[in-house]
Protein backbone atom coordinates (compact mmCIF):
# COMPACT_ATOMS: atom_id res chain seq x y z
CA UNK A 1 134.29 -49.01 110.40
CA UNK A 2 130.93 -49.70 108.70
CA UNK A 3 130.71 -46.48 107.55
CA UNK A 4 134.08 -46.56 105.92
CA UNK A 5 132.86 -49.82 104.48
CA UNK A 6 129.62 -47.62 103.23
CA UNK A 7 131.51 -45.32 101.84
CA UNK A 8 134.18 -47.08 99.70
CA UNK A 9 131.38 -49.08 98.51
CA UNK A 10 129.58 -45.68 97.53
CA UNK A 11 132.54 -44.89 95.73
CA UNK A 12 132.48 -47.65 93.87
CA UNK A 13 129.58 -48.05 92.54
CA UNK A 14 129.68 -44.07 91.60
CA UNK A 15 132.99 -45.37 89.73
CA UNK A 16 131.22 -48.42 87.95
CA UNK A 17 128.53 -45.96 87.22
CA UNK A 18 131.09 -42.87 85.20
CA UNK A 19 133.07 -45.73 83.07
CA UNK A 20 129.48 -47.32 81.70
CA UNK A 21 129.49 -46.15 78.13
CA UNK A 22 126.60 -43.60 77.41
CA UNK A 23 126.88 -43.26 74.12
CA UNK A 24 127.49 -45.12 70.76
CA UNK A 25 130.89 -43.63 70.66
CA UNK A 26 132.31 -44.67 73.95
CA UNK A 27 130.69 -48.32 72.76
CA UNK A 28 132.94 -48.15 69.72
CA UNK A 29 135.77 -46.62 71.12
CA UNK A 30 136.11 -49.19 74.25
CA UNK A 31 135.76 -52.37 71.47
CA UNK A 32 138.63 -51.30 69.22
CA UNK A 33 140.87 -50.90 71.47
CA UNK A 34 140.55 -53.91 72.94
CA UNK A 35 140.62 -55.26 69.39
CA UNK A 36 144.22 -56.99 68.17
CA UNK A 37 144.41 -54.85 65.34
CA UNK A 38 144.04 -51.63 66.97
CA UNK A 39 147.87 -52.51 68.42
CA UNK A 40 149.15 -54.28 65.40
CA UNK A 41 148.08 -50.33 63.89
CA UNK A 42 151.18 -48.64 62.23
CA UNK A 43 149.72 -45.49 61.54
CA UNK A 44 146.52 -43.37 62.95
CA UNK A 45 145.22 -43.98 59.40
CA UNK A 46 145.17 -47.55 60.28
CA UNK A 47 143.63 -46.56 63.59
CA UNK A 48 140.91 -45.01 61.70
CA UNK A 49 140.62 -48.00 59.59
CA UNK A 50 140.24 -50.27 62.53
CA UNK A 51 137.74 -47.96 64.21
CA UNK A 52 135.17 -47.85 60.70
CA UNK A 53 135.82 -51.85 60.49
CA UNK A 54 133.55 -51.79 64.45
CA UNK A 55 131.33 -49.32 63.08
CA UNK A 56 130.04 -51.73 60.40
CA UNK A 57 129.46 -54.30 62.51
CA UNK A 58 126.24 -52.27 63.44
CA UNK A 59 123.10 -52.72 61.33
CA UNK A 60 122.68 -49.51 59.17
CA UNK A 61 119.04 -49.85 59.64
CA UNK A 62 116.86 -50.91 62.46
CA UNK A 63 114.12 -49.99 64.73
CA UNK A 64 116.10 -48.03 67.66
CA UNK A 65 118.93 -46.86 66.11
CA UNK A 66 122.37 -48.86 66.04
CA UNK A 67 125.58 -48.41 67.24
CA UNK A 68 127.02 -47.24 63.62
CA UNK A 69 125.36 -44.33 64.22
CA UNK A 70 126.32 -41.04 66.55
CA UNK A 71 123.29 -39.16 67.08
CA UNK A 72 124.83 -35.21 68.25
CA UNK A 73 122.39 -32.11 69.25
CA UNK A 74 124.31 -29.58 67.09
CA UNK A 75 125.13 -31.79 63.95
CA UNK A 76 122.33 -34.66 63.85
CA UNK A 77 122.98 -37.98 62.93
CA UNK A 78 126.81 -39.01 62.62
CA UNK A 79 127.62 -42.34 60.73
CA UNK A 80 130.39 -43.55 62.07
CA UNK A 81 131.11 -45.66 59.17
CA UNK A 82 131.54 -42.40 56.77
CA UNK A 83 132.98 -40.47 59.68
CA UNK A 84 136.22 -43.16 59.78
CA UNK A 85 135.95 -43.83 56.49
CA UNK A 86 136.82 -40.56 55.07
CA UNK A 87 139.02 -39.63 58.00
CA UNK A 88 141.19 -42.40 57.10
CA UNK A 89 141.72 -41.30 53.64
CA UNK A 90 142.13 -37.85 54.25
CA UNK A 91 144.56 -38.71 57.48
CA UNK A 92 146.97 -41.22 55.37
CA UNK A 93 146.29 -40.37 51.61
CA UNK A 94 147.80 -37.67 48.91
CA UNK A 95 144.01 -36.74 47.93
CA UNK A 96 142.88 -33.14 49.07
CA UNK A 97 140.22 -33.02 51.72
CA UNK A 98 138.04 -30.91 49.44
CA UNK A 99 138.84 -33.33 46.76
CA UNK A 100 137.93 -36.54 48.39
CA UNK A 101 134.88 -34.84 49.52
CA UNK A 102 134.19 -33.97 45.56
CA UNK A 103 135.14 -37.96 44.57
CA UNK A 104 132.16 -39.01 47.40
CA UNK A 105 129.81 -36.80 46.23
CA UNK A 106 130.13 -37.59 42.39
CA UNK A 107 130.42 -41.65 43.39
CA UNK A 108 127.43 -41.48 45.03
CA UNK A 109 125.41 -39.54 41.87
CA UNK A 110 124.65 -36.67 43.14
CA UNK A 111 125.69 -34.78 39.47
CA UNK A 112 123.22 -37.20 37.82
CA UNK A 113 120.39 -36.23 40.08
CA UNK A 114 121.63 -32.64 39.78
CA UNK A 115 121.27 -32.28 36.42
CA UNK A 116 118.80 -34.68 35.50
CA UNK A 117 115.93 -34.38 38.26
CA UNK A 118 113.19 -37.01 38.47
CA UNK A 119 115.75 -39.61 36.63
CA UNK A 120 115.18 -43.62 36.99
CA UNK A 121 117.21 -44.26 39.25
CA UNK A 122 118.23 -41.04 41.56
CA UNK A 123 120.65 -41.24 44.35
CA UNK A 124 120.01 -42.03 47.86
CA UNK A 125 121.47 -39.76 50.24
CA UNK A 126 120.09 -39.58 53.56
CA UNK A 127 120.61 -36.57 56.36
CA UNK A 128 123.75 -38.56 57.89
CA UNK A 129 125.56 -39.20 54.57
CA UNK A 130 127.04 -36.14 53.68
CA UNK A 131 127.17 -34.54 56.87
CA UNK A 132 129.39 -37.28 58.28
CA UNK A 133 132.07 -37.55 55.26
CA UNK A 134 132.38 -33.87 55.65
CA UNK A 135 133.10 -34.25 59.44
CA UNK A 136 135.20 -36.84 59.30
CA UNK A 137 137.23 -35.19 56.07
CA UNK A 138 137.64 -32.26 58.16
CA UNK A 139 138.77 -34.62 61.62
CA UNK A 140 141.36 -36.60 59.09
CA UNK A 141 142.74 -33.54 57.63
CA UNK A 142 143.34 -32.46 61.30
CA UNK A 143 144.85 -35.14 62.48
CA UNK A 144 147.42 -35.79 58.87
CA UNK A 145 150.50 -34.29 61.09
CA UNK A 146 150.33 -37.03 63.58
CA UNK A 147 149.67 -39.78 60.85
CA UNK A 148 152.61 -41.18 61.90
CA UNK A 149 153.01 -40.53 65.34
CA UNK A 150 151.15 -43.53 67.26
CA UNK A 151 152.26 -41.74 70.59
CA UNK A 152 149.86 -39.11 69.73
CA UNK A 153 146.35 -39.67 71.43
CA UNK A 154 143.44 -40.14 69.00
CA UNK A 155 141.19 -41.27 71.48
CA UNK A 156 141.58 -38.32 73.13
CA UNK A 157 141.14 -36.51 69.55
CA UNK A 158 138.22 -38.02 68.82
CA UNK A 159 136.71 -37.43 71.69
CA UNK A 160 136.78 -33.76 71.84
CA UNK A 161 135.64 -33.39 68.54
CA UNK A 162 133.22 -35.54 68.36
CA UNK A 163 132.07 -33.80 71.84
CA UNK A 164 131.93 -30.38 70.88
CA UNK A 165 128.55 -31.94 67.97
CA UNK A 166 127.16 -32.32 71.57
CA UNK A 167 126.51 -36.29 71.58
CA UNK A 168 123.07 -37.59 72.67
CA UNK A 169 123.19 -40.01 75.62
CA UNK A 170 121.36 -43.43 75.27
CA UNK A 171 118.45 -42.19 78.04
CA UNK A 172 117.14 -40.09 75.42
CA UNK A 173 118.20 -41.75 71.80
CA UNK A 174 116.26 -44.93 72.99
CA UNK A 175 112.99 -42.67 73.11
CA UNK A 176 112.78 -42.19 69.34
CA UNK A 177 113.17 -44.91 66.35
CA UNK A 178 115.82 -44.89 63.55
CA UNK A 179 113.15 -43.41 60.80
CA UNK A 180 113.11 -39.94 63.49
CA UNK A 181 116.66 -39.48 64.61
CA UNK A 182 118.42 -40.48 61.14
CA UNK A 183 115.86 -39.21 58.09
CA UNK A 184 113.92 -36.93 60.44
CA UNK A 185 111.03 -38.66 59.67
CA UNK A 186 107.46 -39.31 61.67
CA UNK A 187 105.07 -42.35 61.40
CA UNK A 188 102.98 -40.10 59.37
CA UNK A 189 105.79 -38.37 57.28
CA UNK A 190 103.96 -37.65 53.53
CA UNK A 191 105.82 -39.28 50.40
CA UNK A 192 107.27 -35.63 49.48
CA UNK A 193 108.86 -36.06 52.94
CA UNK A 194 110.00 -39.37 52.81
CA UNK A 195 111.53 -38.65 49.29
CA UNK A 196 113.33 -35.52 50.48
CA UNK A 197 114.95 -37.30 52.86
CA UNK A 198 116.08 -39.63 50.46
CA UNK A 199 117.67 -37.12 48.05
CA UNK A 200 119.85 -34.94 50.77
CA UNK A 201 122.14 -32.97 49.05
CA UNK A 202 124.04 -30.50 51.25
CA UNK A 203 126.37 -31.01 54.31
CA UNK A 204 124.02 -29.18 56.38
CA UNK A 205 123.05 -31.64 59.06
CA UNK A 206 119.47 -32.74 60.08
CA UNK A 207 117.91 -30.26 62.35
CA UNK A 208 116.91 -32.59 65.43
CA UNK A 209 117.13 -30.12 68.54
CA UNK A 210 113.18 -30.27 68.78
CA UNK A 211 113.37 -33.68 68.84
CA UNK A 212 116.31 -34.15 71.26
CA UNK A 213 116.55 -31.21 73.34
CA UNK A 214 113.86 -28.78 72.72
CA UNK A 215 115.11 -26.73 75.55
CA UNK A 216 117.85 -26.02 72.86
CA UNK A 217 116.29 -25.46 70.14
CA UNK A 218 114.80 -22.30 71.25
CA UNK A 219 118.66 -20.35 71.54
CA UNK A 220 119.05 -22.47 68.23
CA UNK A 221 116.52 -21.64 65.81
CA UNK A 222 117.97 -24.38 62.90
CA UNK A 223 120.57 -26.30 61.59
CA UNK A 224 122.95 -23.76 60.56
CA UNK A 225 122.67 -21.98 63.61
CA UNK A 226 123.22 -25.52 65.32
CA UNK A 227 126.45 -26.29 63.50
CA UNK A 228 127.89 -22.40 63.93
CA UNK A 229 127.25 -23.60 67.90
CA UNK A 230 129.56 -26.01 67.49
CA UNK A 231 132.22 -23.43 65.54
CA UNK A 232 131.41 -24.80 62.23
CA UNK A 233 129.62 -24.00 59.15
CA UNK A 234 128.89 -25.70 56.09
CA UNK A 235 131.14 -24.26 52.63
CA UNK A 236 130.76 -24.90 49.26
CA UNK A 237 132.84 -26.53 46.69
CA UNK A 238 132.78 -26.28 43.32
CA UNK A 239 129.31 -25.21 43.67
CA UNK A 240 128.15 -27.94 45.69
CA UNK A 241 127.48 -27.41 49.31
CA UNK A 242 129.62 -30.40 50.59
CA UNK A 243 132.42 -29.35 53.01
CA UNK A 244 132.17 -28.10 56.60
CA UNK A 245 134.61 -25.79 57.63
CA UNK A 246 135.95 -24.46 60.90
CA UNK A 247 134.35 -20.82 61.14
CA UNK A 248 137.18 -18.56 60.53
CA UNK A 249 138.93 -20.62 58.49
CA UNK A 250 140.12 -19.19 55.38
CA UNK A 251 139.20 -20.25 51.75
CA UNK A 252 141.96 -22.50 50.22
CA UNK A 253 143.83 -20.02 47.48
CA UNK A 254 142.90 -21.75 43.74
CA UNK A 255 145.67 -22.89 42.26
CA UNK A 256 146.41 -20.36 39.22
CA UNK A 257 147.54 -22.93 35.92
CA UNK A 258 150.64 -21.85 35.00
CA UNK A 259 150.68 -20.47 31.26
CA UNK A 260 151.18 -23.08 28.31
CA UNK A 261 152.88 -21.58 25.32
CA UNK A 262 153.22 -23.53 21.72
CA UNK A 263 156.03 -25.41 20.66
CA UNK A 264 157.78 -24.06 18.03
CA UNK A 265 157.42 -25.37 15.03
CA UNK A 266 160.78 -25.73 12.80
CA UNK A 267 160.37 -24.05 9.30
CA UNK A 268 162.59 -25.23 6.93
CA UNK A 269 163.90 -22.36 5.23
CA UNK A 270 166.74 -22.44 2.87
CA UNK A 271 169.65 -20.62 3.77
CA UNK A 272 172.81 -18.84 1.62
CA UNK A 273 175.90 -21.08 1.73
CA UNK A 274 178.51 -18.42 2.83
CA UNK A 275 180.43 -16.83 0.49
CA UNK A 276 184.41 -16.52 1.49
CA UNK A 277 185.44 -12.64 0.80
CA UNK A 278 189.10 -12.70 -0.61
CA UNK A 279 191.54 -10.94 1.99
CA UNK A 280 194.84 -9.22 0.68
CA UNK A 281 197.15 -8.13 3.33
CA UNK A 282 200.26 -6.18 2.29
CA UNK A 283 203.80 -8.36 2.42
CA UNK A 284 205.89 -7.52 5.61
CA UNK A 285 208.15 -5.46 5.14
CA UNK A 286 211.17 -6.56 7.02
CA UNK A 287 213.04 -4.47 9.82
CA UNK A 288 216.51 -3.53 9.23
């Protein structure tokens, strides 16, 4: 008897011990749903809404880092906040993925910067900004056919995608401070550094494997490599390196403008009344 006592009490606690949350994403995930608006949701955009509304109730900066932040081994640092936010617009909007991606970057000043380097006032985009709007563009964009299909699972969605960046567990996240695992960034990072990290203009994630899991980083030599890991790569739009793809995927066919002709313009030309030609027909001649 004790030892079936023993036991179910083993299995208990080994239970207990697989629902604790090890991650900032199981944090967030297990909070929204138990919030009232996650079941007053009447779309997944909604969802998605609700889910970036728990996200900012995180400090965006602090000594460890916060639970607005997803901190992965193949894609760096993941801000939830951008993630939802862009996979909400891209899941229950008319705007193009590639297009909303565009809209961010230009909001945000990266153009200005672009073309006028060493300006006043330059942008500030760190390692986790574009990365995560391209991630969670691409997640939306995924899940647009279920939009309106609550049945569908999204927890489950998220999950596996999320997943596949390979999330850090808290065990090794609490080891390092905000400045390493989001800018990449050392106590005695230089200025140039500190800058550079400040003016991050690609989708290509921070490179944090050394930091993480170094074990990794030798099969995974940098960030590119990291991403293709996790079947993605980083794409360009219009020039600017903002979108992450699926590898495989693709290029979106440009849409040819269909040919504009002139209107034509009246002339007002003068033209000969007609002239009625005089007709003689012979009489009829009657029939006998």
């Amino acid at each position: 008897m004790k030892l079936v006592v023993l036991f179910l009490i083993l299995c208990g606690m080994l239970v207990a011990r697989a629902e604790v949350p090890l991650n900032s994403l199981d944090r967030v995930l297990a909070a929204t749903q138990k919030s009232p608006e996650w079941s007053g949701a009447r779309s997944q955009a909604e969802r998605l809404g609700v889910l970036r509304k728990q996200a900012l109730k995180y400090a965006a900066v602090s000594d460890l880092v916060s639970d607005r932040y997803l901190i992965t081994a193949l894609a760096g640092p993941v801000d939830l906040v951008r993630f939802f936010g862009l996979a909400r617009s891209v899941c229950g909007g008319s705007i193009d993925r590639r297009a909303a991606l565009l809209k961010e970057w230009r909001r945000e000043g990266a153009t200005r910067l672009k073309i006028a380097a060493g300006a006043a006032a330059p942008v500030d985009l760190s390692p986790d900004d574009l990365p995560s709007n391209a991630l969670g563009a691409l997640f939306g964009e995924e899940l647009k056919p279920h939009n309106a299909n609550l049945g569908h699972d999204l927890i489950a969605d998220l999950q596996k995608f999320l997943g596949n960046l390979d999330p850090v567990v808290d065990s090794v996240t609490t080891r390092f401070t905000y400045e390493q695992l989001v800018h990449g960034l050392s106590a005695e990072a230089t200025p140039e550094a500190r800058r550079a990290s400040r003016e991050w203009l690609t989708a290509e994630p921070l490179y944090l494997l050394p930091l993480v899991a170094p074990e990794k980083a030798k099969t995974f030599a940098n960030a590119a490599i990291a991403l293709k890991a996790a079947g993605l790569e980083v794409r360009k739009h219009e020039g600017h390196p903002i979108v992450i793809e699926r590898i495989g995927t693709p290029e979106p066919v440009a849409k040819v403008p269909e040919p504009k002709f002139p209107k034509a313009v009246p002339v007002d030309e003068p033209y000969p009344k007609a002239v009625p030609v005089p007709e003689k027909f012979p009489k009829a001649i009657p029939v006998k």
